[in-house]
C-alpha atoms as a PDB file:
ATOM      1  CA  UNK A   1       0.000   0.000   0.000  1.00  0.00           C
ATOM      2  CA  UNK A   2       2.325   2.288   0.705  1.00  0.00           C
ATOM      3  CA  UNK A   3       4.680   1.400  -2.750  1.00  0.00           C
ATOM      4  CA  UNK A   4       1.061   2.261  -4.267  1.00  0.00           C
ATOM      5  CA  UNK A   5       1.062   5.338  -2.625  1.00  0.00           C
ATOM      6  CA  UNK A   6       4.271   6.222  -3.217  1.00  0.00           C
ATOM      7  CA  UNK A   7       4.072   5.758  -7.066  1.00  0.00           C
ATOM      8  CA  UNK A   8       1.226   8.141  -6.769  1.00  0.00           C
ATOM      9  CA  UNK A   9       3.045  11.075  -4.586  1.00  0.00           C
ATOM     10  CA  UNK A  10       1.023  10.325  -1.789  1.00  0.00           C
ATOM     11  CA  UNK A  11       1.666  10.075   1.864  1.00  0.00           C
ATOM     12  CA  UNK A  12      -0.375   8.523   4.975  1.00  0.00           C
ATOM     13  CA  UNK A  13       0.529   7.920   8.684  1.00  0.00           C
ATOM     14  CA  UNK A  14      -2.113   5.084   8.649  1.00  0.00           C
ATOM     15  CA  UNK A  15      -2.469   3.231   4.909  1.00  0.00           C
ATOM     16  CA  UNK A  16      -4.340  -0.178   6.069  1.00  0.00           C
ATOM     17  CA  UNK A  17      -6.892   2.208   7.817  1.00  0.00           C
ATOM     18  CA  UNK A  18      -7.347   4.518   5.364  1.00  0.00           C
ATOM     19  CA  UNK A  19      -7.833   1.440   2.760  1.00  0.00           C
ATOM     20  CA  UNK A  20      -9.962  -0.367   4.883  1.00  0.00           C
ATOM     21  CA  UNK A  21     -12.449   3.067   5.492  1.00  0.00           C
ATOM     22  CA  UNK A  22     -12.125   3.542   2.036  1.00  0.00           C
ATOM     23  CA  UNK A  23     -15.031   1.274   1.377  1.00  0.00           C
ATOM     24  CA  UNK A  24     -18.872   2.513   1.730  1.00  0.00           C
ATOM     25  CA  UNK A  25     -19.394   0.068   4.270  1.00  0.00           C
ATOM     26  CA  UNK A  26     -17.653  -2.316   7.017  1.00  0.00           C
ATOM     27  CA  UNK A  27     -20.195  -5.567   5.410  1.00  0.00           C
ATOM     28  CA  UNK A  28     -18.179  -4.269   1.617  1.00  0.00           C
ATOM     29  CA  UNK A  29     -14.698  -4.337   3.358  1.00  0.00           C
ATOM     30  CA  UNK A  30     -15.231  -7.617   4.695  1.00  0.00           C
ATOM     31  CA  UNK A  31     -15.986  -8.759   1.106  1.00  0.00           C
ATOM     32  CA  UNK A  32     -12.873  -7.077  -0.320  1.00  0.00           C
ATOM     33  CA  UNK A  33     -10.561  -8.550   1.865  1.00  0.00           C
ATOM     34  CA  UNK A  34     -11.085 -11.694  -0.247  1.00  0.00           C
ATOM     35  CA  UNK A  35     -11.781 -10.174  -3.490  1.00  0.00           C
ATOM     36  CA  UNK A  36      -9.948  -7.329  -3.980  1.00  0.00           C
ATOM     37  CA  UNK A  37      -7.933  -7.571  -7.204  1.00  0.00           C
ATOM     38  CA  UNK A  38      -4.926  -5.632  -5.798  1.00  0.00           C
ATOM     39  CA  UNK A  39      -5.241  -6.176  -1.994  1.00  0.00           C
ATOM     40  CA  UNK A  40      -7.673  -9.227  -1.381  1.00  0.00           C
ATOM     41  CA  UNK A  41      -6.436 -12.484   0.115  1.00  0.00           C
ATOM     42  CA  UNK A  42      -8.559 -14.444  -2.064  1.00  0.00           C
ATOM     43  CA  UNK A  43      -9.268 -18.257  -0.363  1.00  0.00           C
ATOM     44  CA  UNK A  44      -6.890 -17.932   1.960  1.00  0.00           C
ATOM     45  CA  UNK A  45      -9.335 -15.977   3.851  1.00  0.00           C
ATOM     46  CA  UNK A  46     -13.266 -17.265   4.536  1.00  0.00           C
ATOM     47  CA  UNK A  47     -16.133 -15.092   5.134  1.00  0.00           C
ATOM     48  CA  UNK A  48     -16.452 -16.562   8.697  1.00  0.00           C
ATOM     49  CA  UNK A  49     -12.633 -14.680   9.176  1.00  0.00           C
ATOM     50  CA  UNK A  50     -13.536 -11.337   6.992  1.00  0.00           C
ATOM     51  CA  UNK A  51     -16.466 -10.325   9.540  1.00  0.00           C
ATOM     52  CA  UNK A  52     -14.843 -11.240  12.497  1.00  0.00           C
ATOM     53  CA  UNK A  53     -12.539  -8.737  11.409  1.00  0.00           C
ATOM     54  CA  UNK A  54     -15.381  -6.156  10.568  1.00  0.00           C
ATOM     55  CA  UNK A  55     -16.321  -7.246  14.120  1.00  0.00           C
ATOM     56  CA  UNK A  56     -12.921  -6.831  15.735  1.00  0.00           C
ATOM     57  CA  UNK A  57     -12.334  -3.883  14.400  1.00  0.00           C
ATOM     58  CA  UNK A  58     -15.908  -2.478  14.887  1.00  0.00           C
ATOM     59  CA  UNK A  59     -17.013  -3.802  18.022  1.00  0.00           C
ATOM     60  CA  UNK A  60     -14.210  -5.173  20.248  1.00  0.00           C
ATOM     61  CA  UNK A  61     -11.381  -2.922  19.351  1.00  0.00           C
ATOM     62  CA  UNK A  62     -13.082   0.075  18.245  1.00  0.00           C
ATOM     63  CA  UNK A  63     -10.526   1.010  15.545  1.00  0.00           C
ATOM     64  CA  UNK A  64     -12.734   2.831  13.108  1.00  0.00           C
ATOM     65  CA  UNK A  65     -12.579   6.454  12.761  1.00  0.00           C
ATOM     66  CA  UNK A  66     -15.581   6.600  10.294  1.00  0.00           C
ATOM     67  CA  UNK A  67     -18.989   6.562  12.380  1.00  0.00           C
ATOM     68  CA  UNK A  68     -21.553   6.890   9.325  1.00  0.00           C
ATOM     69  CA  UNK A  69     -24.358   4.189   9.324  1.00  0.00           C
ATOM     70  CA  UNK A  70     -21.536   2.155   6.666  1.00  0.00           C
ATOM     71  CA  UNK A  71     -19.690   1.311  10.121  1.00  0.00           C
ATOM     72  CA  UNK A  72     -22.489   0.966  12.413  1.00  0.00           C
ATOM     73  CA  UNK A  73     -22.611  -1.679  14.690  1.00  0.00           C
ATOM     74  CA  UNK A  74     -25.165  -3.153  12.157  1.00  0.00           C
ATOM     75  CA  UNK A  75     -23.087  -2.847   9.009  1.00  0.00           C
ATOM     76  CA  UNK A  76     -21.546  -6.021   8.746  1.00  0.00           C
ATOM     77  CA  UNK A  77     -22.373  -9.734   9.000  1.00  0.00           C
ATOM     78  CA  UNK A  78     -22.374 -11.844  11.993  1.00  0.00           C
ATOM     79  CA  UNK A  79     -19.363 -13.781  11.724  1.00  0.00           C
ATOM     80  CA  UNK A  80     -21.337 -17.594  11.514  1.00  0.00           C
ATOM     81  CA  UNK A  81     -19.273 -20.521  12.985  1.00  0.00           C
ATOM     82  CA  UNK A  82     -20.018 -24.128  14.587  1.00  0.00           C
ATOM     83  CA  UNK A  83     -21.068 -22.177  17.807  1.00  0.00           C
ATOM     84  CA  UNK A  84     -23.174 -19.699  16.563  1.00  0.00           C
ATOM     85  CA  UNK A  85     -24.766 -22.334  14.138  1.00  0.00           C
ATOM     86  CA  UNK A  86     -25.263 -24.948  16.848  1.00  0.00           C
ATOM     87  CA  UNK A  87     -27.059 -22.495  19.139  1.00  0.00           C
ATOM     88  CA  UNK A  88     -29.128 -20.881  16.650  1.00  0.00           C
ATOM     89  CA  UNK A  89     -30.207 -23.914  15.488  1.00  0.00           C
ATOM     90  CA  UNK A  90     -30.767 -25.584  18.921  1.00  0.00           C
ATOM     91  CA  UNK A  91     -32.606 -22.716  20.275  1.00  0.00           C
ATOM     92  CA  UNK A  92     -35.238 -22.938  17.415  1.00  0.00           C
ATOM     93  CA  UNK A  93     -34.688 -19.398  15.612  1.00  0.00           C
ATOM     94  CA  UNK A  94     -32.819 -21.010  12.374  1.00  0.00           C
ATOM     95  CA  UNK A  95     -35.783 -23.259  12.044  1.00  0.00           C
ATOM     96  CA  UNK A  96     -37.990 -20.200  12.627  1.00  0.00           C
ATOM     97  CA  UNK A  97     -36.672 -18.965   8.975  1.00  0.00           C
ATOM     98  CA  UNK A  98     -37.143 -21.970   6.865  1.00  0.00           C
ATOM     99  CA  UNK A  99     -37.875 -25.543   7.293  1.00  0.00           C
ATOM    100  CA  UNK A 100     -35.692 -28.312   7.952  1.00  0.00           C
ATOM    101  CA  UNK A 101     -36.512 -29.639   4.501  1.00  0.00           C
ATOM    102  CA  UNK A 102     -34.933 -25.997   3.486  1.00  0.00           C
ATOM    103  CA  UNK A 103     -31.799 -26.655   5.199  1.00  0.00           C
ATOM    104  CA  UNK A 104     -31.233 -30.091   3.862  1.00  0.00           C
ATOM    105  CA  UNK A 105     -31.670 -29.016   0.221  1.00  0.00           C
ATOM    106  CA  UNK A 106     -29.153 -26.389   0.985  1.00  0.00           C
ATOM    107  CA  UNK A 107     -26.773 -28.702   2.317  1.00  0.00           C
ATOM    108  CA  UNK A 108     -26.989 -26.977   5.681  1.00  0.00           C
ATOM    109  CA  UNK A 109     -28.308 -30.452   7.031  1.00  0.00           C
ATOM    110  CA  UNK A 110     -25.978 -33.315   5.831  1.00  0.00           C
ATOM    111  CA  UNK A 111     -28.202 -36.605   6.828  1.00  0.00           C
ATOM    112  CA  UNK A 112     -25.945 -38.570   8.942  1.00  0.00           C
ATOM    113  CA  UNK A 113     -22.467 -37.000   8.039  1.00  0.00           C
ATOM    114  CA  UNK A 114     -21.683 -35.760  11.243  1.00  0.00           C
ATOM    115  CA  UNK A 115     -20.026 -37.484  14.444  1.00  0.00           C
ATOM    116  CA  UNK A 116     -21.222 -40.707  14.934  1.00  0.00           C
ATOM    117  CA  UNK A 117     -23.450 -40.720  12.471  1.00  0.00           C
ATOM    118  CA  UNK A 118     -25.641 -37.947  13.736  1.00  0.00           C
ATOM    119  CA  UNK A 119     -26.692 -35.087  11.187  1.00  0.00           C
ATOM    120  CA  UNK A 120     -24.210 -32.544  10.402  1.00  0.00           C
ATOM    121  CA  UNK A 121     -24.856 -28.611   9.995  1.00  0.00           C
ATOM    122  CA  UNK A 122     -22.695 -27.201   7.985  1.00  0.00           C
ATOM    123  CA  UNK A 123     -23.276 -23.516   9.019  1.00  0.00           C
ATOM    124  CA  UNK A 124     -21.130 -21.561   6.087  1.00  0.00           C
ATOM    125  CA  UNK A 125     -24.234 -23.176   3.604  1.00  0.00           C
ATOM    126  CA  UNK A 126     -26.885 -20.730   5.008  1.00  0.00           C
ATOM    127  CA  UNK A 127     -24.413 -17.679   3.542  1.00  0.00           C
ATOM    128  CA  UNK A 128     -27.100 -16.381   0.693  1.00  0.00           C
ATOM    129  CA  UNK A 129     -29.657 -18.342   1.455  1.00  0.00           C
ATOM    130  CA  UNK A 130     -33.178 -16.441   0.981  1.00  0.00           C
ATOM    131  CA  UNK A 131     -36.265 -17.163   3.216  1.00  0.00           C
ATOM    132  CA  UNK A 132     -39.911 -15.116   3.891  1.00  0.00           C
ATOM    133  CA  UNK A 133     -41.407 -17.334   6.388  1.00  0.00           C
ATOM    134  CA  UNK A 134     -40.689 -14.718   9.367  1.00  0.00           C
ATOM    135  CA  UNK A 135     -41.759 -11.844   6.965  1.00  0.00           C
ATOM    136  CA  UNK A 136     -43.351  -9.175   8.258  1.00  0.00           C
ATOM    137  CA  UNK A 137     -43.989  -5.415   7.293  1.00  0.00           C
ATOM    138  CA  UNK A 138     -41.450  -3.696  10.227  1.00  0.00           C
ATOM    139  CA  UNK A 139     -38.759  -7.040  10.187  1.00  0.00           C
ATOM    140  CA  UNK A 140     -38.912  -6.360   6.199  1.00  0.00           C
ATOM    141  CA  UNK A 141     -38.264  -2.327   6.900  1.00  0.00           C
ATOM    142  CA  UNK A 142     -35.604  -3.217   9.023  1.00  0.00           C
ATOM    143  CA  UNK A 143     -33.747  -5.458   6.608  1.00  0.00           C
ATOM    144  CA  UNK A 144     -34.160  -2.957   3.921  1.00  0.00           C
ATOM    145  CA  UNK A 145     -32.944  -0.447   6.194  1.00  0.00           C
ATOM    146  CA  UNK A 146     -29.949  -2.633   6.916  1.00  0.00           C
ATOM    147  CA  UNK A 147     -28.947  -3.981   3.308  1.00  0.00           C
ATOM    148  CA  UNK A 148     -29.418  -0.134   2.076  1.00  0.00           C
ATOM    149  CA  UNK A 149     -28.083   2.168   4.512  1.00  0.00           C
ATOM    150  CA  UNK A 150     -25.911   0.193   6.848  1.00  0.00           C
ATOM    151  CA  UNK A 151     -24.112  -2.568   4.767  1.00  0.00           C
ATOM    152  CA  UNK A 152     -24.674  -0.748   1.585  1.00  0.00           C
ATOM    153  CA  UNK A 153     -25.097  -4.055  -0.995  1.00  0.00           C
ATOM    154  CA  UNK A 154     -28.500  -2.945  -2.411  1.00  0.00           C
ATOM    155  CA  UNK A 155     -30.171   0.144  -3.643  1.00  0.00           C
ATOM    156  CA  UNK A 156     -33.714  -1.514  -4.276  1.00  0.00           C
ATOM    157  CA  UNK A 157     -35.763  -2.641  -1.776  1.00  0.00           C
ATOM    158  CA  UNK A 158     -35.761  -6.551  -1.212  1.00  0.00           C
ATOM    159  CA  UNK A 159     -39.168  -8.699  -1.049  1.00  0.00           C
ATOM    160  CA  UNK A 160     -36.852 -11.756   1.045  1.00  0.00           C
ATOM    161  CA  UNK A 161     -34.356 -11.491   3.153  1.00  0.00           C
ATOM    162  CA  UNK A 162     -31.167 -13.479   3.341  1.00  0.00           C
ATOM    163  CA  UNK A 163     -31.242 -15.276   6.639  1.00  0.00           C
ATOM    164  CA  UNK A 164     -27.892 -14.515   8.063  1.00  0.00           C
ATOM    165  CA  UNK A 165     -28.355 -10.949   7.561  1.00  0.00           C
ATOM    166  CA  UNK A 166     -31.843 -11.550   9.491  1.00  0.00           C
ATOM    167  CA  UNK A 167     -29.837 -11.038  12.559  1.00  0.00           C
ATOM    168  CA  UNK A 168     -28.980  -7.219  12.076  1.00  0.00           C
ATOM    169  CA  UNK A 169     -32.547  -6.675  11.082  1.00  0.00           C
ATOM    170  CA  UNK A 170     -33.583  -7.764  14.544  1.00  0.00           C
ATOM    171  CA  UNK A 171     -31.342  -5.751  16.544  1.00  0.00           C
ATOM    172  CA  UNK A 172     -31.556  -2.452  14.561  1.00  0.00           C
ATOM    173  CA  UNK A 173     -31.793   0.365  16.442  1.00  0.00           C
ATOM    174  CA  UNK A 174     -31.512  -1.429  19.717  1.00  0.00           C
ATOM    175  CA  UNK A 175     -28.806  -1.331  22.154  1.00  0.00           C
ATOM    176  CA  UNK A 176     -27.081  -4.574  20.993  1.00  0.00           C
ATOM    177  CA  UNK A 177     -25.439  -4.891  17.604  1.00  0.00           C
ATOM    178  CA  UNK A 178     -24.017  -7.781  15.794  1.00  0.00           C
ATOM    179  CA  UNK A 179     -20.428  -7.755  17.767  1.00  0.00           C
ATOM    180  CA  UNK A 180     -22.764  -8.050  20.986  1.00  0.00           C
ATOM    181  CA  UNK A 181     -25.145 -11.072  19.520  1.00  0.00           C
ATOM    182  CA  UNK A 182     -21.541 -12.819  18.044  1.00  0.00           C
ATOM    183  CA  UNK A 183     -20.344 -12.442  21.547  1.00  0.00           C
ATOM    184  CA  UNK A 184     -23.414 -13.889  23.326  1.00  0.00           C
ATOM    185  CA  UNK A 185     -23.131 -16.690  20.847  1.00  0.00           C
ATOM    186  CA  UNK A 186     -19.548 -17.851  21.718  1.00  0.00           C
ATOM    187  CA  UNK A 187     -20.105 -17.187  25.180  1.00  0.00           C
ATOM    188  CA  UNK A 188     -23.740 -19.820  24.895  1.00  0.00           C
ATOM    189  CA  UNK A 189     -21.793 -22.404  22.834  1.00  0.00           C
ATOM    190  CA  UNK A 190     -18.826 -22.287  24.579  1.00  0.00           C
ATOM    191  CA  UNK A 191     -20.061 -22.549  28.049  1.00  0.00           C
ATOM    192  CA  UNK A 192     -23.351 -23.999  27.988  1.00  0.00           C
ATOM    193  CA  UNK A 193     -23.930 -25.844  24.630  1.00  0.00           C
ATOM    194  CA  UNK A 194     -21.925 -27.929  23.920  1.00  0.00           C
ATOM    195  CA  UNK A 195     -21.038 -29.831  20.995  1.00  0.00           C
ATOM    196  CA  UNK A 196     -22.734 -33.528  22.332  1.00  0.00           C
ATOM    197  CA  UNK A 197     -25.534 -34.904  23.687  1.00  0.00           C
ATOM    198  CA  UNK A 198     -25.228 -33.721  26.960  1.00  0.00           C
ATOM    199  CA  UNK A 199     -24.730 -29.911  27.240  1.00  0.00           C
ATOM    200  CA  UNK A 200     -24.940 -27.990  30.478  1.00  0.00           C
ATOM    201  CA  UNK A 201     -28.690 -26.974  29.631  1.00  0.00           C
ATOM    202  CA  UNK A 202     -29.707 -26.528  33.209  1.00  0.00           C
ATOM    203  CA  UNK A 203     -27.164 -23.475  33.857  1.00  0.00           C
ATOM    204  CA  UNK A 204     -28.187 -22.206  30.451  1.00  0.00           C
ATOM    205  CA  UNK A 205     -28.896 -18.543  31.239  1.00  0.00           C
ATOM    206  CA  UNK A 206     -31.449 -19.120  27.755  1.00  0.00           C
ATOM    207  CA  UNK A 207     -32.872 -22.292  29.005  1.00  0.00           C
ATOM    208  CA  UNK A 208     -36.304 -20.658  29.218  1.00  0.00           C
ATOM    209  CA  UNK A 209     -36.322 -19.744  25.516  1.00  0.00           C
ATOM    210  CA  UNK A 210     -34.659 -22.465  23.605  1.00  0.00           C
ATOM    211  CA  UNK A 211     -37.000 -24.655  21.777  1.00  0.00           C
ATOM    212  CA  UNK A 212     -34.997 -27.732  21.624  1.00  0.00           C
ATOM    213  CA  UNK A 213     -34.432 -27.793  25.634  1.00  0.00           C
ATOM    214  CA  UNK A 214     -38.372 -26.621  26.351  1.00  0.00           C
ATOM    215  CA  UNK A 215     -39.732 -29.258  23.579  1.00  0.00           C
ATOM    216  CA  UNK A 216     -37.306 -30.639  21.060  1.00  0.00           C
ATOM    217  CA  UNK A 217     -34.382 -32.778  22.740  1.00  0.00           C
ATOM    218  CA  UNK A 218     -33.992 -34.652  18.959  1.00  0.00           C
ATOM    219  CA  UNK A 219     -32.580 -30.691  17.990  1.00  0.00           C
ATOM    220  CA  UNK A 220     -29.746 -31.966  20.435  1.00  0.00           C
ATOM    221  CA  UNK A 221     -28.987 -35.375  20.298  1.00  0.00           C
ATOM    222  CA  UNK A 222     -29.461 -35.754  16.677  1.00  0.00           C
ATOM    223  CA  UNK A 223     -27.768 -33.374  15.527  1.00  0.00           C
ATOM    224  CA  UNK A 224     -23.910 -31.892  15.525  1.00  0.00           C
ATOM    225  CA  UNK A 225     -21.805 -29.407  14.409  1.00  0.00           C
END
């Protein structure tokens, strides 16, 4: 970057953070640190690892200078891994979306390819996957409001949304953003649900409001991530 620069007569203090703010939003920088022609990594670097940089440098480490809606707290992806995927599936708000049915035409469920021959989810399928069974008229806003004016991807309003951006359409305008929901997710899967039959669901702090410990226990024993 700053050979590039240089070649050009210019002169920064801070080159990766002027780069990465160059970009309309913190969701588009995350993409462009794969596919940049000049700077992107390429596959070297998955989408799970692009957002959790937007979120690092967003929400943990505060590093951005820019404060527009583009680098809001709702700008970027949550960062999906085996964690997130297993309690969001567990909990019941991943079959809230679409049907199981959904998932294993997607290749999210894999029938009997996970440990021990329980079903697998494979959480990186559900990237750009499209649902409208939770549509509504204000969840619908919201997500327009994100994919618009926060991340920045469309300029038309959508009629579906893509269900791992449904997350940011939830918590617009709240308190929380997406580096606080990521963080309650690790902390959940790490602590509490684990990746077996037999996860600590009686300390659960979300006991109370997860589907598969309230009514489903096949949602835990059946499956794994």
């Amino acid at each position: 970057m700053e050979k590039d620069l240089s070649i050009k007569s210019k002169i920064s203090v801070q080159p990766l953070i002027d780069y990465l703010e160059s970009f309309e939003s913190a969701e588009i920088m995350a993409q462009q640190l794969k596919s940049n022609e000049r700077y992107g990594l390429g596959s070297a670097l998955g989408d799970k690892a692009s957002h959790l940089f937007s979120k690092w440098y967003i929400h943990t480490f505060q590093l951005n200078y820019r404060k527009d809606d583009g680098w809001s707290e709702w700008s970027y992806e949550t960062p999906f891994d085996s964690n997130a995927g297993r309690v969001l599936f567990r909990t019941g708000f991943l079959l809230s979306v679409a049907d199981l049915r959904d998932y294993i035409d997607w290749g999210v469920i894999q029938k009997n390819k996970g440990k021990s021959g329980k079903n697998y989810i494979r959480v990186t399928n559900i990237r750009g996957k499209k649902s409208t069974k939770l549509k509504t008229d204000d969840l619908m806003k919201n997500y327009n409001e994100v994919v618009i004016h926060h991340m920045k991807i469309r300029e038309r309003i959508s009629n579906s949304f893509e269900i791992q951006k449904l997350p940011n359409a939830f918590l617009l305008k709240s308190e929380y953003g997406i580096g606080d929901f990521d963080d309650g997710l690790m902390f959940i899967g790490t602590n509490y649900c684990f990746n077996n039959e037999k996860p600590n669901c009686v300390k659960c702090p979300i006991r109370n409001s997860c589907y598969a410990f309230q009514k489903d226990r096949s949602l835990i024993e059946d499956f794994t991530t």
